[in-house]
PDB file of N, CA and C in Angstrom:
ATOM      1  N   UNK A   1      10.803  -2.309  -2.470  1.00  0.00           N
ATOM      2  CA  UNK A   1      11.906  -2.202  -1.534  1.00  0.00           C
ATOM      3  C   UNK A   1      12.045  -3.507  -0.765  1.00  0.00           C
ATOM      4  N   UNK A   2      13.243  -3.992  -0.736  1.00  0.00           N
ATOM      5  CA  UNK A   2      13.564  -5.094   0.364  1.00  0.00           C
ATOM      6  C   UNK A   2      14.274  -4.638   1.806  1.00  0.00           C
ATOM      7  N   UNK A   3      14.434  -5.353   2.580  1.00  0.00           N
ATOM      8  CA  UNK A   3      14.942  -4.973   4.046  1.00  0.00           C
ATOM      9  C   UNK A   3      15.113  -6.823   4.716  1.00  0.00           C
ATOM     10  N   UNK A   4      16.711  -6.606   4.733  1.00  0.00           N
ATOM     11  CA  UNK A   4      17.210  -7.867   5.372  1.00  0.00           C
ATOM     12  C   UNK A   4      17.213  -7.684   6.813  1.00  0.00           C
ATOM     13  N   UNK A   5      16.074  -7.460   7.394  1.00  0.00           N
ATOM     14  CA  UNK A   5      16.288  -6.801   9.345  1.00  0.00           C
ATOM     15  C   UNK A   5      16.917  -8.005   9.965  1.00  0.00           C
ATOM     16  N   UNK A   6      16.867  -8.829   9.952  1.00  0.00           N
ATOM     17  CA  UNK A   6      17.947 -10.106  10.628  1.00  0.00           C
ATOM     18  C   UNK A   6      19.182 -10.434  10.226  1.00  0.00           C
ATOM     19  N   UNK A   7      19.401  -9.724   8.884  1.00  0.00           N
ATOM     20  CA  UNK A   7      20.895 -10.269   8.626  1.00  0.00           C
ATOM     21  C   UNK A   7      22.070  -9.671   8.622  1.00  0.00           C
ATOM     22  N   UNK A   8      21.829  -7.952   7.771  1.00  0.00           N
ATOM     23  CA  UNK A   8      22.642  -7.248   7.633  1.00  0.00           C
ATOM     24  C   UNK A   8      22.066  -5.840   8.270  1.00  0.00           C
ATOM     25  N   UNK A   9      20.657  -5.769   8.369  1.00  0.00           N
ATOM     26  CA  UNK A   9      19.691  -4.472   8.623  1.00  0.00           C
ATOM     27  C   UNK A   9      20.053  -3.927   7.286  1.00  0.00           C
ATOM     28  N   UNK A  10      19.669  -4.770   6.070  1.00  0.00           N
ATOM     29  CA  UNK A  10      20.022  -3.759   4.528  1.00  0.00           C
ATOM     30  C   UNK A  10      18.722  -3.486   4.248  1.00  0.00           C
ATOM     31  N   UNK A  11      18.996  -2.430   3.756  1.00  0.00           N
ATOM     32  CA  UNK A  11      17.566  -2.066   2.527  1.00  0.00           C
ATOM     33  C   UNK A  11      18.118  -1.241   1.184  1.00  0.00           C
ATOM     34  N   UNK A  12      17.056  -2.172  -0.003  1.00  0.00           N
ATOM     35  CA  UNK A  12      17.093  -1.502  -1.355  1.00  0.00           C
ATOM     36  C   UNK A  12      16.475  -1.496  -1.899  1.00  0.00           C
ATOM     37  N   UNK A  13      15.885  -0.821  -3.339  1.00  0.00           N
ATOM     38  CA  UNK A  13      14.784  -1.348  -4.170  1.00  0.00           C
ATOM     39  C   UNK A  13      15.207  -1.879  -5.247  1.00  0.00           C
ATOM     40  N   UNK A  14      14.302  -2.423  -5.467  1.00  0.00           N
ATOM     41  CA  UNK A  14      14.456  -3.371  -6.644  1.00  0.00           C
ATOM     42  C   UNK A  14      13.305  -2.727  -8.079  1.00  0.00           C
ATOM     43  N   UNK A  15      13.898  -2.642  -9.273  1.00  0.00           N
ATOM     44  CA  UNK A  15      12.951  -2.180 -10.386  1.00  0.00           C
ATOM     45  C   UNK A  15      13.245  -2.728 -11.744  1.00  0.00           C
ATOM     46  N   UNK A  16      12.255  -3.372 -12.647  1.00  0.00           N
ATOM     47  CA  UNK A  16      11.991  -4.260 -13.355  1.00  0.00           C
ATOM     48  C   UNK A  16      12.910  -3.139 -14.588  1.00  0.00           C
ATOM     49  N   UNK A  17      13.740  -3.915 -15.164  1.00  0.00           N
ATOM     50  CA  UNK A  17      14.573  -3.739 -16.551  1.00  0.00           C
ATOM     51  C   UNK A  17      13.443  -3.728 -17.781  1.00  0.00           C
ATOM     52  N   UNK A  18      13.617  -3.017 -18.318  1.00  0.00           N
ATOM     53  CA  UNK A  18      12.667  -2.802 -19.402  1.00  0.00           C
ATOM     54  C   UNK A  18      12.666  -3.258 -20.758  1.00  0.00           C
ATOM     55  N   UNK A  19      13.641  -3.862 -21.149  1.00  0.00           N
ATOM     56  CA  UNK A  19      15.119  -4.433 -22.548  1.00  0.00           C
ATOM     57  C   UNK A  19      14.294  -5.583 -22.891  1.00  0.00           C
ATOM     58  N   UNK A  20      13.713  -5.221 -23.909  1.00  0.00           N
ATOM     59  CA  UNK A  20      12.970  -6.883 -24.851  1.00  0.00           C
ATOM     60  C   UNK A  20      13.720  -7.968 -24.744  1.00  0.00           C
ATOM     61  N   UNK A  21      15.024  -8.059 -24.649  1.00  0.00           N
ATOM     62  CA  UNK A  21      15.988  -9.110 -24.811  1.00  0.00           C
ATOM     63  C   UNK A  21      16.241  -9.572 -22.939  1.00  0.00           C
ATOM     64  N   UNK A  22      15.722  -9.476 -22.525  1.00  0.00           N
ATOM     65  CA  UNK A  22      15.188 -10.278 -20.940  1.00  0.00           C
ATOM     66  C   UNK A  22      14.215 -10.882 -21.002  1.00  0.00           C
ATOM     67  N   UNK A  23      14.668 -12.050 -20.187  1.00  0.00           N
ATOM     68  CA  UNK A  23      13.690 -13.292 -19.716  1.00  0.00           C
ATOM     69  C   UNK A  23      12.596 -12.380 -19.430  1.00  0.00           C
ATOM     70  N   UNK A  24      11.770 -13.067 -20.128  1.00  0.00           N
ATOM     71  CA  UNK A  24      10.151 -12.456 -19.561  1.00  0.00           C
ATOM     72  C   UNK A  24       9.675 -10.943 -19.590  1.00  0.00           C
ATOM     73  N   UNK A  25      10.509 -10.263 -19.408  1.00  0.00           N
ATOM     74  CA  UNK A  25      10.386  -9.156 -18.857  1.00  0.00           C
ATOM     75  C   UNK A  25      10.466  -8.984 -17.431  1.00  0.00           C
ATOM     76  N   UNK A  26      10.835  -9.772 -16.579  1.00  0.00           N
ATOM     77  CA  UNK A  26      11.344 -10.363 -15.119  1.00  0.00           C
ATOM     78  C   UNK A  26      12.320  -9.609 -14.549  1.00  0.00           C
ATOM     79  N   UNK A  27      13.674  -9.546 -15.354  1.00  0.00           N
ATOM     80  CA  UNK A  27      14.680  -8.962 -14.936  1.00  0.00           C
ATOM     81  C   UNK A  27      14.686  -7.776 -14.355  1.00  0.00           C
ATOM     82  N   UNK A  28      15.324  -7.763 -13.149  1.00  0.00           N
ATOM     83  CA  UNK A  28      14.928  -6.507 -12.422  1.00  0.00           C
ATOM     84  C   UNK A  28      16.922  -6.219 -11.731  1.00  0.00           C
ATOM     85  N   UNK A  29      17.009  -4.821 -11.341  1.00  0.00           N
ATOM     86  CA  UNK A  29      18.083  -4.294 -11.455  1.00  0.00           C
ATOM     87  C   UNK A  29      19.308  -4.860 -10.072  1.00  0.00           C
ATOM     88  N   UNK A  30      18.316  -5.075  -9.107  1.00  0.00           N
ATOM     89  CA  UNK A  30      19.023  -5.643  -8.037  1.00  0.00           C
ATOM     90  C   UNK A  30      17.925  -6.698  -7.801  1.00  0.00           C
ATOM     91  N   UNK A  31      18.712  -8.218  -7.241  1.00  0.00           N
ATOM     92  CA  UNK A  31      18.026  -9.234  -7.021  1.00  0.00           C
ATOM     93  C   UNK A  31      18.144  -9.340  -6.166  1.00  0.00           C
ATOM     94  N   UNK A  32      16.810 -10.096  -5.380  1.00  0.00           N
ATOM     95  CA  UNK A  32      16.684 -10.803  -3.988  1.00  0.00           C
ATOM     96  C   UNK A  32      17.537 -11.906  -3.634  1.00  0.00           C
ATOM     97  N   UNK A  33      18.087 -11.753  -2.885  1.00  0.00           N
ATOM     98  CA  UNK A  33      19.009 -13.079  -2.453  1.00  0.00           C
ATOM     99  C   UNK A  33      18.819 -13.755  -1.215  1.00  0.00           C
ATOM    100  N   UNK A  34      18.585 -14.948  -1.276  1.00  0.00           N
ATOM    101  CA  UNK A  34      17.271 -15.495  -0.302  1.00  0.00           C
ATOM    102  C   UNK A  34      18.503 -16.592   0.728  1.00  0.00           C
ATOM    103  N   UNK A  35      19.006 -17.199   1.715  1.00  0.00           N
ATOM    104  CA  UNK A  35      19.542 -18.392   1.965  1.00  0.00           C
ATOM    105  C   UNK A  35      18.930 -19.558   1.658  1.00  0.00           C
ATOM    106  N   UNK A  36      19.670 -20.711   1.204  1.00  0.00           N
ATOM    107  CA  UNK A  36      18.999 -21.809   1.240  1.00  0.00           C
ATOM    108  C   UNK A  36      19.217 -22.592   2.705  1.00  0.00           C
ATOM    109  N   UNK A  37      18.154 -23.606   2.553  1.00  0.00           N
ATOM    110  CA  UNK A  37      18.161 -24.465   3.707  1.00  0.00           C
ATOM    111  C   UNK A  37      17.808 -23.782   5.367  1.00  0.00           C
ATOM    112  N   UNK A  38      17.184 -22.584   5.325  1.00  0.00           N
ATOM    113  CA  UNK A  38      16.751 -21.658   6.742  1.00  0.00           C
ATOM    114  C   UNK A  38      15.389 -20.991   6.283  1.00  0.00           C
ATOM    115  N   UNK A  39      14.932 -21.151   7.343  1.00  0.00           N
ATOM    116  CA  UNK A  39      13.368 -20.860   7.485  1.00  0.00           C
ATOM    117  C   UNK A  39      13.573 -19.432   7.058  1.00  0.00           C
ATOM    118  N   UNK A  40      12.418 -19.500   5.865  1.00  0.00           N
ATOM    119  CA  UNK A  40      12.264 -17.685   5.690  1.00  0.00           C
ATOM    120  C   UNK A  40      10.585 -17.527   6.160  1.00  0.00           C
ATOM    121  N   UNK A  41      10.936 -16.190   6.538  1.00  0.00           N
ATOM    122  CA  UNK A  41       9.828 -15.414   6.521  1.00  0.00           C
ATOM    123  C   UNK A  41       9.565 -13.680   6.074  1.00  0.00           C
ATOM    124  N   UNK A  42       9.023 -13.855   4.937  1.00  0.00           N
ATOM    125  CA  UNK A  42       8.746 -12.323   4.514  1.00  0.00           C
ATOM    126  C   UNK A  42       7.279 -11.544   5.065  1.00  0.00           C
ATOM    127  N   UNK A  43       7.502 -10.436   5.234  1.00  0.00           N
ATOM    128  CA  UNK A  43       6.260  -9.604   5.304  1.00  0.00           C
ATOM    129  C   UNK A  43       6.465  -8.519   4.291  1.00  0.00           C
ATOM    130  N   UNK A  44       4.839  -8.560   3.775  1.00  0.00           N
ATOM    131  CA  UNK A  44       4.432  -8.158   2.583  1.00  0.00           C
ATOM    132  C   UNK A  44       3.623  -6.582   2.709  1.00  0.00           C
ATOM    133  N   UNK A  45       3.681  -5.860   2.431  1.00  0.00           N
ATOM    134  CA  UNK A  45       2.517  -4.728   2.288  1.00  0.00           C
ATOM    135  C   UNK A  45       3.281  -3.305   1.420  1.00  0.00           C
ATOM    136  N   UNK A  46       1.716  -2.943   1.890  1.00  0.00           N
ATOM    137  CA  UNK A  46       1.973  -1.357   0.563  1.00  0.00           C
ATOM    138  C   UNK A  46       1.766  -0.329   1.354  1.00  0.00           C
ATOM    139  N   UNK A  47       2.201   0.858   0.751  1.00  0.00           N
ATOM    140  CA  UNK A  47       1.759   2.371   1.196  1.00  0.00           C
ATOM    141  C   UNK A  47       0.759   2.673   0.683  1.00  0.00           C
ATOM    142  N   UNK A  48       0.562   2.346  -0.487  1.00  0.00           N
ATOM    143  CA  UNK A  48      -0.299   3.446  -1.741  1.00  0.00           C
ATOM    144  C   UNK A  48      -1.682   2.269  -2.214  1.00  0.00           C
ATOM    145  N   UNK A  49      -1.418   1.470  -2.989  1.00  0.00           N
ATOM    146  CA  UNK A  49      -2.424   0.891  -3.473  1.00  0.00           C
ATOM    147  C   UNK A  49      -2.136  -0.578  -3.680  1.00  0.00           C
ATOM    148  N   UNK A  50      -2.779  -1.823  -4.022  1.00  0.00           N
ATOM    149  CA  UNK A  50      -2.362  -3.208  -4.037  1.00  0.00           C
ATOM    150  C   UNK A  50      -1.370  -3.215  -5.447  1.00  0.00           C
ATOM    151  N   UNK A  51      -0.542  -4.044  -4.606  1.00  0.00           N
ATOM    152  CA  UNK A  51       0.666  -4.699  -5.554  1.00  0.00           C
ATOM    153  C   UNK A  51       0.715  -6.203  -5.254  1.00  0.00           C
ATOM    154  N   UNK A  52       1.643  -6.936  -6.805  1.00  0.00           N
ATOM    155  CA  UNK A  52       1.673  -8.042  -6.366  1.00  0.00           C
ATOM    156  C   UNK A  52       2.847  -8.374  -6.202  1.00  0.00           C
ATOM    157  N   UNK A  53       3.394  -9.401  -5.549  1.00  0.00           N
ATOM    158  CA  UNK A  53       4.770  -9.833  -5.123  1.00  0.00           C
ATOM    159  C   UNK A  53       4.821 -11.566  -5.502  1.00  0.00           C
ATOM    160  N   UNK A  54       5.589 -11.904  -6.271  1.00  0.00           N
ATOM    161  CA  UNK A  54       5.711 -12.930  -6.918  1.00  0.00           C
ATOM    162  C   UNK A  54       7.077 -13.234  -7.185  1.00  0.00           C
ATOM    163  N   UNK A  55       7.230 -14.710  -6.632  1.00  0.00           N
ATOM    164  CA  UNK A  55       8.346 -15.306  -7.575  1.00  0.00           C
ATOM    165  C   UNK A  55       7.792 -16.826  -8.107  1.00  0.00           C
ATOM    166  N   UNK A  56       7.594 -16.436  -9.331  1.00  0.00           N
ATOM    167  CA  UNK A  56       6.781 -17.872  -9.712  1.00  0.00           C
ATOM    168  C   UNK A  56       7.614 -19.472  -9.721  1.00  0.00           C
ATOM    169  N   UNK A  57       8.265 -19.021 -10.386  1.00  0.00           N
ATOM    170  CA  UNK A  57       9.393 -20.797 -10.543  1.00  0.00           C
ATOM    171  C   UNK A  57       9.725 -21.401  -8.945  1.00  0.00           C
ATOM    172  N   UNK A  58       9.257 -20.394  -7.625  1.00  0.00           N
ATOM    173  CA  UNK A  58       9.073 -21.333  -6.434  1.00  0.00           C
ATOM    174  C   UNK A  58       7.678 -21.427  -5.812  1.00  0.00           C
ATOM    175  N   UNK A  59       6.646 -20.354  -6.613  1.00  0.00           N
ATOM    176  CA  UNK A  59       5.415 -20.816  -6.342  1.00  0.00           C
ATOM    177  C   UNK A  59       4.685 -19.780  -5.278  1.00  0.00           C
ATOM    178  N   UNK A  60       5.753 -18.564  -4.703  1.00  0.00           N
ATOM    179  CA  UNK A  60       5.392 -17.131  -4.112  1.00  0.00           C
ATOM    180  C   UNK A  60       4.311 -16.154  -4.942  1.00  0.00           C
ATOM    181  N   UNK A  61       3.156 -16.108  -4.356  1.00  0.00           N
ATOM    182  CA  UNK A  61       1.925 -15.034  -5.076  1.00  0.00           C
ATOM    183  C   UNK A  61       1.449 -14.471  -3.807  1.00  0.00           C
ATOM    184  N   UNK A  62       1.777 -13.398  -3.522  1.00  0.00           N
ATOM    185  CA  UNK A  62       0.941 -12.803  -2.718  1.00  0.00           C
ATOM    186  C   UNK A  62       0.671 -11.210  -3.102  1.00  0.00           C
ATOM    187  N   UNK A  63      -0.731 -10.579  -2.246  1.00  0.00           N
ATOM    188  CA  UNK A  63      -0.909  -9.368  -2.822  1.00  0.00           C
ATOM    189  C   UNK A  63      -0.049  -8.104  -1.842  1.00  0.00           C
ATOM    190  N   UNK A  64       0.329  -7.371  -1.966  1.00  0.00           N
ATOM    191  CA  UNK A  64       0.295  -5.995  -0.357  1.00  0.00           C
ATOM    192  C   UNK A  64      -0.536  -5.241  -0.666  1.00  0.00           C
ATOM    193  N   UNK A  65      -1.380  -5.531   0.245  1.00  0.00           N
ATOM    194  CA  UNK A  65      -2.312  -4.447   0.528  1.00  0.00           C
ATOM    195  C   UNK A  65      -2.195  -3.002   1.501  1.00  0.00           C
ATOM    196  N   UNK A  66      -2.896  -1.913   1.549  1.00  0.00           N
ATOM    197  CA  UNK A  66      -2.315  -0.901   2.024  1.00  0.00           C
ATOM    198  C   UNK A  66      -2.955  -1.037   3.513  1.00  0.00           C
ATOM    199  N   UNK A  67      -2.226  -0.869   4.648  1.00  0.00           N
ATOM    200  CA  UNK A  67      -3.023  -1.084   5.916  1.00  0.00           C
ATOM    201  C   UNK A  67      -3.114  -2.501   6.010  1.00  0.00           C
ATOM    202  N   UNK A  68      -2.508  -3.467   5.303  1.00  0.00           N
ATOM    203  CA  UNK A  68      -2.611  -5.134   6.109  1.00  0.00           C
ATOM    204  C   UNK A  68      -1.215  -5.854   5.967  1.00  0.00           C
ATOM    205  N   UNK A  69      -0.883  -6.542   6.713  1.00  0.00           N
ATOM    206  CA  UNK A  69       0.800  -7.087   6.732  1.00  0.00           C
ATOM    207  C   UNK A  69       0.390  -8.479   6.079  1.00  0.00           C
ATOM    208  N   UNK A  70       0.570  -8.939   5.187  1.00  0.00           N
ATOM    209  CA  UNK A  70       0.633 -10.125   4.372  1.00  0.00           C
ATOM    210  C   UNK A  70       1.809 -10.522   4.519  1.00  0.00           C
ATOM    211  N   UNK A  71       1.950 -12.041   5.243  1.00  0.00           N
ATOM    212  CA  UNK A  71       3.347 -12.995   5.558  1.00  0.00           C
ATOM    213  C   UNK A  71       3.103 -14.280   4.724  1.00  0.00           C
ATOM    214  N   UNK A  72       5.024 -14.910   4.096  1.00  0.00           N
ATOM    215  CA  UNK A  72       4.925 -15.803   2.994  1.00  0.00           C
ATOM    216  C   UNK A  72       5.842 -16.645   4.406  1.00  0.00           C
ATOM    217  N   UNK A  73       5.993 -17.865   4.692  1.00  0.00           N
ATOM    218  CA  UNK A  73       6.532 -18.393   5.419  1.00  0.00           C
ATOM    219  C   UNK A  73       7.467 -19.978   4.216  1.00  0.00           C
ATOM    220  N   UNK A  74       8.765 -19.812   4.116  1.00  0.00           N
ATOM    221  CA  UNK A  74       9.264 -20.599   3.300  1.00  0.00           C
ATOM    222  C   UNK A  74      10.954 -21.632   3.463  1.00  0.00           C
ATOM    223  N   UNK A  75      10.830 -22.534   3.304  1.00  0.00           N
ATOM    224  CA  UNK A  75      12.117 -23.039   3.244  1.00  0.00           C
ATOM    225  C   UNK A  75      12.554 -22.756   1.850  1.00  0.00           C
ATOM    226  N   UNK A  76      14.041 -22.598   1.278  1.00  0.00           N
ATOM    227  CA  UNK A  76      14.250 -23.013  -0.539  1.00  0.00           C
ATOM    228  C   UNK A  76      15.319 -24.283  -0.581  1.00  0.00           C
ATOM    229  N   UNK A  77      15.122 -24.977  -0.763  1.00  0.00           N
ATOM    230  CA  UNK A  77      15.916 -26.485  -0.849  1.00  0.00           C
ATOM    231  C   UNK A  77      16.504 -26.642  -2.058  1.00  0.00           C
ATOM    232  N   UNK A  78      16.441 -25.456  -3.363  1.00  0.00           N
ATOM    233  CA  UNK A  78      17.240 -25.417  -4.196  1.00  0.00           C
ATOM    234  C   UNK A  78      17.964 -24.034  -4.670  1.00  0.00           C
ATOM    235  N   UNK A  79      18.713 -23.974  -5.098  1.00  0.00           N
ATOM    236  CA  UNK A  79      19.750 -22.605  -5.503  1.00  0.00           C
ATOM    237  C   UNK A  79      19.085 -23.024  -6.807  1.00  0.00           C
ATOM    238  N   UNK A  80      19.418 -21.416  -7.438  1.00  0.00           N
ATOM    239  CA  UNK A  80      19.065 -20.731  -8.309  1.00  0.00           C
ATOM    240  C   UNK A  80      18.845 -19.050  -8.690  1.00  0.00           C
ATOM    241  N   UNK A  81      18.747 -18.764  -9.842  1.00  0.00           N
ATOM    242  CA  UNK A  81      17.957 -17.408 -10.055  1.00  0.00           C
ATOM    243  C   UNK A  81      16.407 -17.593 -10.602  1.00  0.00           C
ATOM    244  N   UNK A  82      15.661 -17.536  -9.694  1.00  0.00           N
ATOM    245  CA  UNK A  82      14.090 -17.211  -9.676  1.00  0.00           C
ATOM    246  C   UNK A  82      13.363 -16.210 -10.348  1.00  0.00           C
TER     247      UNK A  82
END
């Protein structure tokens, strides 16, 4: 699930496409859409058990753990789909 609380107060989830004929297996049904050029900051965590949260082609790896708030602090200085 994502949640834009500073921009729009949106929330949605997001879930990985399953279709051999996708990049990687990456493709997921609704994408994150990030601003460029403004300080981001995400917070990370779980309900249930560790997950990972990744966007590799900018270099984002972090785990959520259940009971700990894990924060990614980021500028993106380039557009794209990640």
């Amino acid at each position: 699930s994502y949640e834009y609380s500073d921009f729009k107060n949106t929330m949605f989830d997001s879930f990985l496409i399953k279709k051999n004929e996708w990049f990687r297996l990456l493709e997921v049904d609704n994408r994150l859409i990030l601003p460029l050029k403004t300080n981001i900051r995400m917070l990370i965590n779980s309900m249930d058990v560790i997950h990972s949260f990744t966007i590799p082609n900018l270099g984002f790896k972090v785990d959520a753990i259940p009971g700990r708030i894990n924060q990614i602090n980021s500028m993106i200085l380039r557009s794209g789909i990640f």
